[in-house]
N, C-alpha and C. Protein backbone atom coordinates (compact mmCIF):
# COMPACT_ATOMS: atom_id res chain seq x y z
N UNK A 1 64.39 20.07 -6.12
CA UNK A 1 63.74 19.49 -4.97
C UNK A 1 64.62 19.73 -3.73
N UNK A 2 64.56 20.26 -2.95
CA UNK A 2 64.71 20.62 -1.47
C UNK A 2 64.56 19.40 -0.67
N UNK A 3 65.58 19.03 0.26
CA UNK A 3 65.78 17.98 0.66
C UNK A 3 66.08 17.92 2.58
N UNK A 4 65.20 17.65 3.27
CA UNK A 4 65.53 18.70 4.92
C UNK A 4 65.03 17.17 5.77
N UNK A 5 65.61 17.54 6.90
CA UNK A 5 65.76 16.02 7.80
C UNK A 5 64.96 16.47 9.07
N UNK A 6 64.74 15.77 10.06
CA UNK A 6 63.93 15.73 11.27
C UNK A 6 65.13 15.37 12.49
N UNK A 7 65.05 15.97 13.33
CA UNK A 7 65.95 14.99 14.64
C UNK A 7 65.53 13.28 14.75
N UNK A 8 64.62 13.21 14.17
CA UNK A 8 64.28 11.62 14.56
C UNK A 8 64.80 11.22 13.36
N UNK A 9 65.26 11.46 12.34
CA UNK A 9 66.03 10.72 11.56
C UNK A 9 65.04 10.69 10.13
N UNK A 10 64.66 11.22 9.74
CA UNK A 10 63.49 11.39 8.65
C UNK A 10 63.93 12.13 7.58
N UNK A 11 63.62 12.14 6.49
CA UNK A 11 63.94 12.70 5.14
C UNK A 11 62.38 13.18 4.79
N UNK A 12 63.01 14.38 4.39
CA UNK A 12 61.41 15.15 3.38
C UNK A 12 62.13 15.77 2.48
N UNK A 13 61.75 15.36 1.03
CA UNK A 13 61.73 16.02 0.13
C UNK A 13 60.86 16.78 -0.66
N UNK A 14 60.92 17.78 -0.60
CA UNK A 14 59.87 19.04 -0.70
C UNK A 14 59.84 19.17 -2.33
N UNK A 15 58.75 18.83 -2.69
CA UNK A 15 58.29 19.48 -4.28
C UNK A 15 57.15 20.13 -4.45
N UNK A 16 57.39 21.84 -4.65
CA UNK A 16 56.14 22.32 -4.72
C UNK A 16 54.93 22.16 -3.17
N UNK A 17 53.58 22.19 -3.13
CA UNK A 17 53.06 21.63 -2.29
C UNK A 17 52.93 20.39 -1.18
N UNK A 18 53.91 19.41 -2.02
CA UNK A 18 54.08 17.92 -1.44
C UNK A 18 55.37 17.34 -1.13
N UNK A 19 55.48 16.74 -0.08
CA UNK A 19 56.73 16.07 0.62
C UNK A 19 56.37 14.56 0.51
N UNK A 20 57.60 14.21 -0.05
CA UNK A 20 57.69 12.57 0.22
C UNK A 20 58.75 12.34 1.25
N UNK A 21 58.50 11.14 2.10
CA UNK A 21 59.33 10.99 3.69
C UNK A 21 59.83 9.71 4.07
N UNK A 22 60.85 9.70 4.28
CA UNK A 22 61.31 8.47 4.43
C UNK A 22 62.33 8.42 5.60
N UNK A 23 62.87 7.33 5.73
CA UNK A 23 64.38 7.39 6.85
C UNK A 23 65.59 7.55 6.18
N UNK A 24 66.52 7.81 7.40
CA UNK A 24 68.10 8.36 6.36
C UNK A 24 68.89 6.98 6.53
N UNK A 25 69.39 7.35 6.23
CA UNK A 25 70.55 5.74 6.26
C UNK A 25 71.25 5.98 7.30
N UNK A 26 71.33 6.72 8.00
CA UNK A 26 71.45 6.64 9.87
C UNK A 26 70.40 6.13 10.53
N UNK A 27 69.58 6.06 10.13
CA UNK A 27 68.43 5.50 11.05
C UNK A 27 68.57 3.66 10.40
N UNK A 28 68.38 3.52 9.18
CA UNK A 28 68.04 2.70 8.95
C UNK A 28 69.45 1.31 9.42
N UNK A 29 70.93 2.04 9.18
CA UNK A 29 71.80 1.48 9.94
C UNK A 29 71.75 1.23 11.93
N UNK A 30 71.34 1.97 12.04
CA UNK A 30 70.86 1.81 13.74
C UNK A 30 69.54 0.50 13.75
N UNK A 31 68.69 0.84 12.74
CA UNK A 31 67.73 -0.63 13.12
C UNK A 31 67.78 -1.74 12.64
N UNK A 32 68.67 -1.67 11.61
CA UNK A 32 68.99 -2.97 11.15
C UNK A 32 68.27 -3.51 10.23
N UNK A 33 68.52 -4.77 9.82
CA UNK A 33 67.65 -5.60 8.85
C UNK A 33 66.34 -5.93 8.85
N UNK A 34 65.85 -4.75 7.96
CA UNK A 34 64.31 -4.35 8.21
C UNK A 34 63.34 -5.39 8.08
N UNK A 35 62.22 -5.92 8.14
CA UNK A 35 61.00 -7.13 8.16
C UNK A 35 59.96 -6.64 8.34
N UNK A 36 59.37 -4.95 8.38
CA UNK A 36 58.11 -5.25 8.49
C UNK A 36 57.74 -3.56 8.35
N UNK A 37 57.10 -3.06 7.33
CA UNK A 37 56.99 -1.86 7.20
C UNK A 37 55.19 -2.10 6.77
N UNK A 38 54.76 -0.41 7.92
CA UNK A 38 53.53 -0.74 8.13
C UNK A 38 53.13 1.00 7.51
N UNK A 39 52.86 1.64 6.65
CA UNK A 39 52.15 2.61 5.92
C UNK A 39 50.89 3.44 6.04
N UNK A 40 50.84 4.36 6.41
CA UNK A 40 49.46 5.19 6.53
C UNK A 40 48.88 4.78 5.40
N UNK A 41 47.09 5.48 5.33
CA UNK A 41 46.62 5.25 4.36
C UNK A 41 46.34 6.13 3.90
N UNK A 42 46.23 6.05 2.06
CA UNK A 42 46.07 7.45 1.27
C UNK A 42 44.85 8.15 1.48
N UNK A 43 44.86 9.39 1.62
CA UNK A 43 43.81 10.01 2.14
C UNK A 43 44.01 10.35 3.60
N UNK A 44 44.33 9.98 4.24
CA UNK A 44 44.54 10.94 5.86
C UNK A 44 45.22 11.59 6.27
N UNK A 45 44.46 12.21 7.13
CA UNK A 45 44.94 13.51 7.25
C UNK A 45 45.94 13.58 8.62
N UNK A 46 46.90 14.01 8.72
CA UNK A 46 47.89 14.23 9.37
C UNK A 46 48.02 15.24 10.28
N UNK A 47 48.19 15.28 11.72
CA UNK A 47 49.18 16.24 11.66
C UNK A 47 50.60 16.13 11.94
N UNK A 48 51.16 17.22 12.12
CA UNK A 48 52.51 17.08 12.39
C UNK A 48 53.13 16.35 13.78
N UNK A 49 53.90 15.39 13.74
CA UNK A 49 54.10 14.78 14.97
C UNK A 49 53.37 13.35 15.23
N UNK A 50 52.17 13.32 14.17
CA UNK A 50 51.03 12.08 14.23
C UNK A 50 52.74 10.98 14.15
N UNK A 51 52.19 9.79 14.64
CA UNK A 51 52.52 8.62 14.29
C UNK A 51 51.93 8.10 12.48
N UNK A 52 52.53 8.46 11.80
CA UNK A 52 52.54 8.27 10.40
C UNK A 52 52.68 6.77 9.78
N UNK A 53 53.35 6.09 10.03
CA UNK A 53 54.27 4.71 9.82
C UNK A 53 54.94 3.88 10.96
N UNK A 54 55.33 2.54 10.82
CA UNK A 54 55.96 1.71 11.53
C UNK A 54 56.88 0.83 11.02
N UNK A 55 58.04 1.10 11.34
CA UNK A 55 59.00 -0.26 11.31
C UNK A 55 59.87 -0.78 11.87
N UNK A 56 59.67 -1.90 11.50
CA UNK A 56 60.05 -3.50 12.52
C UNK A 56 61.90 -3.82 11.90
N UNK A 57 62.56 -4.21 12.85
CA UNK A 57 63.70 -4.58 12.31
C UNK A 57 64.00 -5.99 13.07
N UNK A 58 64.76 -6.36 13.13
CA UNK A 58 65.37 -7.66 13.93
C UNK A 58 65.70 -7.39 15.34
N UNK A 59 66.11 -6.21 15.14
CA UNK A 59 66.47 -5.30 16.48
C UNK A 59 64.86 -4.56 17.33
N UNK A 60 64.93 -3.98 16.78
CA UNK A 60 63.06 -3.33 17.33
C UNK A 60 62.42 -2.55 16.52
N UNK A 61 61.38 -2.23 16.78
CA UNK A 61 60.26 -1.35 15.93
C UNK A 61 60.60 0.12 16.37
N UNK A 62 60.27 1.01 15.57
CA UNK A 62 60.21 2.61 15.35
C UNK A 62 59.01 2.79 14.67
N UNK A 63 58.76 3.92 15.39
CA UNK A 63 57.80 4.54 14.80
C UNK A 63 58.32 6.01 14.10
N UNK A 64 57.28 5.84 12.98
CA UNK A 64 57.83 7.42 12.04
C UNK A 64 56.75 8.52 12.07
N UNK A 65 57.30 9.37 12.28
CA UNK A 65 55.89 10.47 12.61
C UNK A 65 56.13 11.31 11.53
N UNK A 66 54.63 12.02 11.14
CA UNK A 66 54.50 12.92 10.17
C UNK A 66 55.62 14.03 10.02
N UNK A 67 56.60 14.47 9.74
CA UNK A 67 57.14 15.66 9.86
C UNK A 67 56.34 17.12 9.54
N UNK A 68 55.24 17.31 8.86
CA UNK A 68 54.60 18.26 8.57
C UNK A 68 53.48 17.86 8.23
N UNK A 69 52.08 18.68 8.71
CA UNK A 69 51.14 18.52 8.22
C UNK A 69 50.14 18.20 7.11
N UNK A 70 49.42 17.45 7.00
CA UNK A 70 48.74 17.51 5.58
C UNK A 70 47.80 16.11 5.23
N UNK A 71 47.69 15.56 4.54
CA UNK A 71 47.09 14.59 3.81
C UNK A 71 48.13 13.81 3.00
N UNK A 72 48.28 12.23 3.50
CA UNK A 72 48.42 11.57 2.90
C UNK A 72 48.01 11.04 1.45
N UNK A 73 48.95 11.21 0.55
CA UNK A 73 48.43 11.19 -1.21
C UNK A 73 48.83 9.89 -1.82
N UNK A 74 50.40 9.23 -1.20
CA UNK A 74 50.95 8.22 -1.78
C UNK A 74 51.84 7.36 -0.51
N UNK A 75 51.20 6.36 -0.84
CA UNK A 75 52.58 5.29 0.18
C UNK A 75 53.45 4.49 -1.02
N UNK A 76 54.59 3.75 -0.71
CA UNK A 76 55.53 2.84 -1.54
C UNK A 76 54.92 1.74 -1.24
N UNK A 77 54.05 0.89 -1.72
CA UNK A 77 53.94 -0.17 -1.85
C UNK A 77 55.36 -1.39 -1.98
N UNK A 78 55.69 -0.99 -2.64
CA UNK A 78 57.13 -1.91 -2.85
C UNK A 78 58.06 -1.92 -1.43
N UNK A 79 57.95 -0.98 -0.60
CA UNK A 79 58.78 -0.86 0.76
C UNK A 79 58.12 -2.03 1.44
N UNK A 80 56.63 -2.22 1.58
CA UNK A 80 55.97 -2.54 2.17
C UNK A 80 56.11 -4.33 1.77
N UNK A 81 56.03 -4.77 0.63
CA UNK A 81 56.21 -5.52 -0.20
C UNK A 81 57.81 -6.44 0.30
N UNK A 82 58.91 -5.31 -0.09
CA UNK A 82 60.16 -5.89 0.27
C UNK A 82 60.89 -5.25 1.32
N UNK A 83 60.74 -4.97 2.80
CA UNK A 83 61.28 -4.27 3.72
C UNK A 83 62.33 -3.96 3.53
N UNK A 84 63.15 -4.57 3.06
CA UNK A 84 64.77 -4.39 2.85
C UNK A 84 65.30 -3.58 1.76
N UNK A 85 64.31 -2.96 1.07
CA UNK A 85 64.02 -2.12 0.10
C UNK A 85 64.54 -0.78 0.77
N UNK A 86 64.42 -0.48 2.15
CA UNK A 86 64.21 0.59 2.90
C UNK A 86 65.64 0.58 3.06
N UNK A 87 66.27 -0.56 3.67
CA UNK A 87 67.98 -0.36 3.88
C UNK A 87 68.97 -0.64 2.90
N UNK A 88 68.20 -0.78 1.75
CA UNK A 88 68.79 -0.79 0.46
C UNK A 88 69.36 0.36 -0.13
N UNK A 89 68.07 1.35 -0.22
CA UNK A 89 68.29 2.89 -1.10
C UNK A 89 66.93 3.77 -0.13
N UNK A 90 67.16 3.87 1.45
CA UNK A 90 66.75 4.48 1.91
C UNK A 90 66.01 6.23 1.49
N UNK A 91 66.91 6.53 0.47
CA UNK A 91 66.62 7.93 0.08
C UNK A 91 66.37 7.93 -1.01
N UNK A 92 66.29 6.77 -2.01
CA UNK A 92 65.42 7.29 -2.89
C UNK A 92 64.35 5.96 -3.13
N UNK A 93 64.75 4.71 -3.61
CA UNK A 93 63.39 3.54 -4.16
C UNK A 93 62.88 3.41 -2.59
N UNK A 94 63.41 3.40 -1.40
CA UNK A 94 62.77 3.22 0.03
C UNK A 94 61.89 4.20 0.62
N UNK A 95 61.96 5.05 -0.37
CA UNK A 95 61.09 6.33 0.76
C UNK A 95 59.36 5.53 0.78
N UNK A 96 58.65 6.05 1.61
CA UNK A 96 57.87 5.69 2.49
C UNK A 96 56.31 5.84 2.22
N UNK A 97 56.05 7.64 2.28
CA UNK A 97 55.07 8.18 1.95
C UNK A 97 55.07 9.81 1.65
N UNK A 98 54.08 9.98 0.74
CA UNK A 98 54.11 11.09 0.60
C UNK A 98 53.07 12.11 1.07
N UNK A 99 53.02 13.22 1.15
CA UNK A 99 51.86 13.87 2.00
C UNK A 99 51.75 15.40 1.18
N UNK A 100 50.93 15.80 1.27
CA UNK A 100 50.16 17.13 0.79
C UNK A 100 50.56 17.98 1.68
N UNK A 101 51.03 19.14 1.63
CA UNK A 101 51.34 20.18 2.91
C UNK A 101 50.39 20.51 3.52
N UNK A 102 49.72 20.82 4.55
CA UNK A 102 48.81 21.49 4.83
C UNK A 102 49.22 23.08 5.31
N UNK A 103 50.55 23.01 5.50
CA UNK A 103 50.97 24.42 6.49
C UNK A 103 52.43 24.24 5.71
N UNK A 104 52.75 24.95 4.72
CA UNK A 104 54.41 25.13 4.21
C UNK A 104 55.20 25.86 5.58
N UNK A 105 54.82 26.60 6.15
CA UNK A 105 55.54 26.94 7.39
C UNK A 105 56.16 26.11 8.35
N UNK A 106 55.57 24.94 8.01
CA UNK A 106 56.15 23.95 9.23
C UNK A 106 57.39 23.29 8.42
N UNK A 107 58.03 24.21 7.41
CA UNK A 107 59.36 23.31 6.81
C UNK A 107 60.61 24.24 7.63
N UNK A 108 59.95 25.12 8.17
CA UNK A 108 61.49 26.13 8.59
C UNK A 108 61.85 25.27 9.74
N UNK A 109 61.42 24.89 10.42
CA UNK A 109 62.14 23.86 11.75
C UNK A 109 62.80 22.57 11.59
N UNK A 110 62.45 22.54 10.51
CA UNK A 110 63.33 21.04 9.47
C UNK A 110 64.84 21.79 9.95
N UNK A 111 65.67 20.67 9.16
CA UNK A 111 66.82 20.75 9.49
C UNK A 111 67.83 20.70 7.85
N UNK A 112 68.44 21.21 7.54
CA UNK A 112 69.36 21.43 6.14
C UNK A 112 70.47 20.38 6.54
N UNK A 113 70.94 19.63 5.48
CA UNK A 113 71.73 18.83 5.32
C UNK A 113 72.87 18.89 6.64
N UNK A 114 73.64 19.76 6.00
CA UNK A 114 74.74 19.90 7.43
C UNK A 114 74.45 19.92 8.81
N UNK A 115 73.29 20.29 9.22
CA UNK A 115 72.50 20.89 10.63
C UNK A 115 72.47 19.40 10.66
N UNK A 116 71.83 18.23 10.03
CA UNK A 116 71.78 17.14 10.31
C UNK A 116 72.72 16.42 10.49
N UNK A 117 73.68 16.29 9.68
CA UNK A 117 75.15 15.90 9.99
C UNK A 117 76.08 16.40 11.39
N UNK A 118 75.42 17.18 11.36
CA UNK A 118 76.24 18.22 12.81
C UNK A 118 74.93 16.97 13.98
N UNK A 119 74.05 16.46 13.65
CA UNK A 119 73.62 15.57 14.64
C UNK A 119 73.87 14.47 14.98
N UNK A 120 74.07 13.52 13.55
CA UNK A 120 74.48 12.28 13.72
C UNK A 120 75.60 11.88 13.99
N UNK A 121 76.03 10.66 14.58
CA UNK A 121 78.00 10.20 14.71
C UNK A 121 78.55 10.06 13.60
């Protein structure tokens, strides 16, 4: 599984046709003690850049945008359930949603591990 980040702080892990997406634990340390995670619904269709998700921290709300095109297939219920789930294990029981590719081309502008690190403090 192929694992590539967004400048806004986003995780996609690429399997085959489908990406599951979540925040990195840089993001989720910047917003703090999460309270309120709000989930697309399965079945819609995306595009890249859409406003995908929302979350609320103590500090303020973010919004998470699609990183790549496609159709929504799966959200985490349990994120949604226990917010703090998200600043728990951000990258793996916290991830978010998952989506159907519609365009595999839109993974080359992603960013590879280090390229991301070369972003954050």
């Amino acid at each position: 599984m192929e694992v590539r980040f967004t400048a806004e702080h986003e995780w996609v892990a690429v399997d085959g046709n489908q990406a599951t997406v979540g925040i990195t634990e840089y993001a989720q340390r910047a917003l703090g003690d999460l309270v309120f995670v709000q989930l697309p619904t399965v079945g819609t269709s995306m595009p890249r850049g859409a406003v995908a998700a929302v979350v609320e921290s103590v500090k303020a709300a973010s919004d998470i945008f699609a990183p790549l095109s496609g159709r929504i297939v799966a959200v985490n219920p349990a994120a949604v359930a226990d917010p703090s789930l998200v600043n728990m294990d951000p990258m793996d029981a916290g991830w978010l949603f998952k989506i159907e590719l519609s365009d595999a081309a839109e993974l080359s502008p992603l960013l590879d591990e280090s390229a991301y690190r070369e972003l954050v403090p």
